[in-house]
N, C-alpha and C. Protein backbone atom coordinates (compact mmCIF):
# COMPACT_ATOMS: atom_id res chain seq x y z
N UNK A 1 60.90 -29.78 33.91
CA UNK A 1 59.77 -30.18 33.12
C UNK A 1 58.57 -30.42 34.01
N UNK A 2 58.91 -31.19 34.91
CA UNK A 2 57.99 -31.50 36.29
C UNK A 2 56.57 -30.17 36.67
N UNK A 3 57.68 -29.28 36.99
CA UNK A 3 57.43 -28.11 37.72
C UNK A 3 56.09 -27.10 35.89
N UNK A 4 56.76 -27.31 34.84
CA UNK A 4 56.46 -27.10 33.52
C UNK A 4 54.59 -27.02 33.32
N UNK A 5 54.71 -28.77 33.49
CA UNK A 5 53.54 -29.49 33.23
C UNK A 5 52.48 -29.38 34.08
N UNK A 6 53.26 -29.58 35.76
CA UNK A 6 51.97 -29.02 37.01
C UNK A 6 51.52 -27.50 36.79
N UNK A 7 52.07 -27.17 36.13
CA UNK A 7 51.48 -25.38 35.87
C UNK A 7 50.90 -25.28 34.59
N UNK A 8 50.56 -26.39 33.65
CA UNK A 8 50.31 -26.03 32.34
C UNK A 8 50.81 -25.07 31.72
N UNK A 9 52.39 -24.65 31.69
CA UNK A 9 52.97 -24.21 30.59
C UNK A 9 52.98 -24.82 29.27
N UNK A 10 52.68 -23.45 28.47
CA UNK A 10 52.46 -24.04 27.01
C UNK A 10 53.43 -24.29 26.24
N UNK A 11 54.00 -25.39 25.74
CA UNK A 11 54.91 -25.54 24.65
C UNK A 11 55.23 -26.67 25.71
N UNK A 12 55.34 -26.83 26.59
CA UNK A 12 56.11 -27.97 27.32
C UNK A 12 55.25 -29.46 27.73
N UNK A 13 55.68 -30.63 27.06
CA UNK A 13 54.42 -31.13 26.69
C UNK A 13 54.92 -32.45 27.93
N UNK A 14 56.29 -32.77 27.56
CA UNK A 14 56.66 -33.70 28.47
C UNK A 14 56.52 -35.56 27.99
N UNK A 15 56.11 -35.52 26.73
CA UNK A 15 55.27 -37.19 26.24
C UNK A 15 55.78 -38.20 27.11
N UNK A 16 57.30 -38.10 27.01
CA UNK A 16 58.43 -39.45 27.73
C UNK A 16 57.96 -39.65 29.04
N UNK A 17 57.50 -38.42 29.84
CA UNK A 17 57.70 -38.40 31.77
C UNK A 17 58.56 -38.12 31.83
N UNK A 18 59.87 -37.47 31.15
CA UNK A 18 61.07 -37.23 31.64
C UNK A 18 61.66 -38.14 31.19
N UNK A 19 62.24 -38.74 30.27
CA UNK A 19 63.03 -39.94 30.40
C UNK A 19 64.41 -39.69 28.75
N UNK A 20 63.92 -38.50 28.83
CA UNK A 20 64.82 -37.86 27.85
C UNK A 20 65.06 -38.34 26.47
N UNK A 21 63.26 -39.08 26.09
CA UNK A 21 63.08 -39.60 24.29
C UNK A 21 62.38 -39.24 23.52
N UNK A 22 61.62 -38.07 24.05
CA UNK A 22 60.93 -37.21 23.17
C UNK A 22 61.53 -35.80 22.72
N UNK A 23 62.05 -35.36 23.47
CA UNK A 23 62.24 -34.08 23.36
C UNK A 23 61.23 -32.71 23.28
N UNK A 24 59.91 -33.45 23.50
CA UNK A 24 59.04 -32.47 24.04
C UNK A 24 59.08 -31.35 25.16
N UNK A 25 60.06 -31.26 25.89
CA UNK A 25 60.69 -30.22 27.07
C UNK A 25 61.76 -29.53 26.88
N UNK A 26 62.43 -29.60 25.44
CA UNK A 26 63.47 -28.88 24.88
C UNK A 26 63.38 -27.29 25.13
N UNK A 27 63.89 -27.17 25.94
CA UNK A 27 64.00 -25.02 26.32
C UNK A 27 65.56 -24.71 26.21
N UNK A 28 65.74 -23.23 25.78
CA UNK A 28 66.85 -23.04 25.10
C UNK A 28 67.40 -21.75 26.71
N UNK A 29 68.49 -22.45 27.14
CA UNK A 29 68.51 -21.60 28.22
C UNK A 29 69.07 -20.47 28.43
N UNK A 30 68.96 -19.26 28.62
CA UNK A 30 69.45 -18.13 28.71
C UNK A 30 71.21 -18.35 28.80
N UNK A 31 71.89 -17.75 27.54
CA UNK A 31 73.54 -17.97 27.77
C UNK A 31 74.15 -17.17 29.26
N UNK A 32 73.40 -16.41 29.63
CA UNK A 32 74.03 -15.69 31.32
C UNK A 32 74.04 -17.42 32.01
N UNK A 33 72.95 -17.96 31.86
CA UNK A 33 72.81 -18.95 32.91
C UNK A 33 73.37 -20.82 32.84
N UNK A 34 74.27 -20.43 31.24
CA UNK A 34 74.09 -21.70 30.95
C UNK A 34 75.59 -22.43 31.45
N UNK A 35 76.39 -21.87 32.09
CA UNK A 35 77.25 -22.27 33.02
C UNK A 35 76.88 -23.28 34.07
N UNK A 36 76.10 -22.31 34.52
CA UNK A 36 75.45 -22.59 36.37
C UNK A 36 74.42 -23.96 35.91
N UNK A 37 74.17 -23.58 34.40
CA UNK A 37 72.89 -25.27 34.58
C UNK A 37 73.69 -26.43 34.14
N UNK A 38 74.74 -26.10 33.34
CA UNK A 38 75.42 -27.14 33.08
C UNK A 38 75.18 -27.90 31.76
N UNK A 39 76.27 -28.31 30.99
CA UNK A 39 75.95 -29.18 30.05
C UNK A 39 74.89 -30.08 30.05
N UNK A 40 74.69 -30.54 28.72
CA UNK A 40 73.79 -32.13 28.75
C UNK A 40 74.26 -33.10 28.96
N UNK A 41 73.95 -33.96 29.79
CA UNK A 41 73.98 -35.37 29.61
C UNK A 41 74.16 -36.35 28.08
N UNK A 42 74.77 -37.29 28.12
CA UNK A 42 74.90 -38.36 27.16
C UNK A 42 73.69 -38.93 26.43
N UNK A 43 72.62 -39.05 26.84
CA UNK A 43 70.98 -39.26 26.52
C UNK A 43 70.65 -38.03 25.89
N UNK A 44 70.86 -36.87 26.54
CA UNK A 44 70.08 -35.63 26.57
C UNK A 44 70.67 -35.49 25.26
N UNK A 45 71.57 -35.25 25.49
CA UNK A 45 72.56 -34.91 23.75
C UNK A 45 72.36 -35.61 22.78
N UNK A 46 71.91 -36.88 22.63
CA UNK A 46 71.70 -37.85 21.99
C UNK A 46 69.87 -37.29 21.41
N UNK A 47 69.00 -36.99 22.07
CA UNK A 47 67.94 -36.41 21.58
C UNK A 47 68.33 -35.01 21.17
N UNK A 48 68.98 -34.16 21.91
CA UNK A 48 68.97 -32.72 21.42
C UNK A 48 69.70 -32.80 20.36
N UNK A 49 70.38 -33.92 19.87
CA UNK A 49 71.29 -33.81 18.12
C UNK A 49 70.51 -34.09 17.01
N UNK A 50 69.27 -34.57 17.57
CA UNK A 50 67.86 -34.73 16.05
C UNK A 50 67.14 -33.90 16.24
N UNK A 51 67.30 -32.48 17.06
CA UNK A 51 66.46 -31.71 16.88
C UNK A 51 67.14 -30.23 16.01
N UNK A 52 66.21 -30.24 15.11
CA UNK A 52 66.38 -28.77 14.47
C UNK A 52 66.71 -27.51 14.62
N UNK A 53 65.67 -27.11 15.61
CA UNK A 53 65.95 -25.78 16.68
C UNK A 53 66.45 -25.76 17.65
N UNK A 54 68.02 -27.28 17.72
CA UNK A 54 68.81 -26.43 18.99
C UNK A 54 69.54 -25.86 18.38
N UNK A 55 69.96 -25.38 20.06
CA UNK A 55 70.94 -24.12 19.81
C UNK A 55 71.99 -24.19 21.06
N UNK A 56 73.02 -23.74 20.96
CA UNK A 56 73.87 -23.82 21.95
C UNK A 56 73.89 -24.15 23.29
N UNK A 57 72.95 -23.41 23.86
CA UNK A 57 72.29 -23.47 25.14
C UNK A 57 71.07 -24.45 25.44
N UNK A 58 70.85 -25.12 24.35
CA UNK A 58 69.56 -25.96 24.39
C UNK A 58 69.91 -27.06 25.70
N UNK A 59 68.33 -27.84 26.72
CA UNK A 59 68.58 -28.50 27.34
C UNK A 59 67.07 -29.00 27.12
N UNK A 60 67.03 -30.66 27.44
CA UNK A 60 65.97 -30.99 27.87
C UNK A 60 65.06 -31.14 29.04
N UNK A 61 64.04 -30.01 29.67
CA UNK A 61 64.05 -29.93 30.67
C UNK A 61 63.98 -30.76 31.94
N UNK A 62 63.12 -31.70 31.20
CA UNK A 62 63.28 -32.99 32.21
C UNK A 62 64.67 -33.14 32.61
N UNK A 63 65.43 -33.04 32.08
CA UNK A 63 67.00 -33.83 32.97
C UNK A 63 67.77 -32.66 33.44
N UNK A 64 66.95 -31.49 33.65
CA UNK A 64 67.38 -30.04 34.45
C UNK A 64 67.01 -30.50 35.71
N UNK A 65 67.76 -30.81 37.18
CA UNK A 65 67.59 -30.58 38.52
C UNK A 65 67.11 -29.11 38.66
N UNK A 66 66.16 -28.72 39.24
CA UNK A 66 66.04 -28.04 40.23
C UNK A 66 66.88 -27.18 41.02
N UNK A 67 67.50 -26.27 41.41
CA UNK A 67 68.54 -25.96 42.34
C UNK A 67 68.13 -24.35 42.72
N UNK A 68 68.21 -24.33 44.16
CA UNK A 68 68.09 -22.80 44.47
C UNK A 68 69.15 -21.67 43.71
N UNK A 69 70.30 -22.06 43.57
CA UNK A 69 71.23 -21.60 42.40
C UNK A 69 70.63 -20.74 41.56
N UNK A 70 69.79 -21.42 40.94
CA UNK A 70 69.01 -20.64 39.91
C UNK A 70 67.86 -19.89 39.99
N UNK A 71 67.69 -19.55 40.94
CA UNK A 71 66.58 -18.33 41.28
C UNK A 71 66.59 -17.28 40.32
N UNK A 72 66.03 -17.69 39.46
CA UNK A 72 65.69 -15.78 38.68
C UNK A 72 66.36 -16.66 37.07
N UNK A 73 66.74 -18.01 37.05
CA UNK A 73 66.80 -18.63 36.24
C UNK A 73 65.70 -17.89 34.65
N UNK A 74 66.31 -18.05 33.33
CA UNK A 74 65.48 -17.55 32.18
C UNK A 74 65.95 -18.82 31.24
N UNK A 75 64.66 -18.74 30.45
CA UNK A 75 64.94 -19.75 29.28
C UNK A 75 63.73 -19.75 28.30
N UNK A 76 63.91 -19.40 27.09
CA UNK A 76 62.56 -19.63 26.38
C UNK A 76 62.40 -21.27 25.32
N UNK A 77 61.31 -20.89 24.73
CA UNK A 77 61.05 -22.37 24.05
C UNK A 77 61.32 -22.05 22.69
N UNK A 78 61.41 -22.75 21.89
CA UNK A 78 61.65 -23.16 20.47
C UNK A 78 60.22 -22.96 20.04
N UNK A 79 60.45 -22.38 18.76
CA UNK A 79 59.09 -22.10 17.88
C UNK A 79 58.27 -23.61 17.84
N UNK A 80 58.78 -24.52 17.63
CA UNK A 80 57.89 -25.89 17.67
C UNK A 80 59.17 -27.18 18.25
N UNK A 81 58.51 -27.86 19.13
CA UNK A 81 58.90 -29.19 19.75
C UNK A 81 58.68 -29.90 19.02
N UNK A 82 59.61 -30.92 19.07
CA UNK A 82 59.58 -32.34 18.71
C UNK A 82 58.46 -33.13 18.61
């Protein structure tokens, strides 16, 4: 989400700072990659279960680490955020 917001990507709004209570950073992550990023968290899941447009692969980006792992990483956004 971090990385999201310093670039002004659109759709990714961030309201919380990361703290996983808005769900404004909700991106739906490519199923090739959604191994390697890993489930949600207990919080994360707890917001991504009142949202409409998840979907299997959904994550909130804020509580996505970073990792060289994912180089070439894909994920798009949901028609409308939280």
């Amino acid at each position: 989400m971090q990385v999201a917001t310093n670039n002004a990507v659109p759709g990714i709004d961030g309201d919380c700072g990361g703290e996983a209570a808005c769900g404004t950073c909700h991106v739906i992550v490519d199923p090739q990659w959604s191994e390697c990023v890993g489930p949600p968290g207990a919080d994360e899941e707890e917001m991504l279960a009142m949202n409409p447009e998840r979907e299997p692969t959904s994550r909130l980006s804020c509580q996505m680490v970073v990792s060289d792992v994912w180089d070439g990483l894909s994920v798009r956004l949901p028609e409308f955020q939280m």
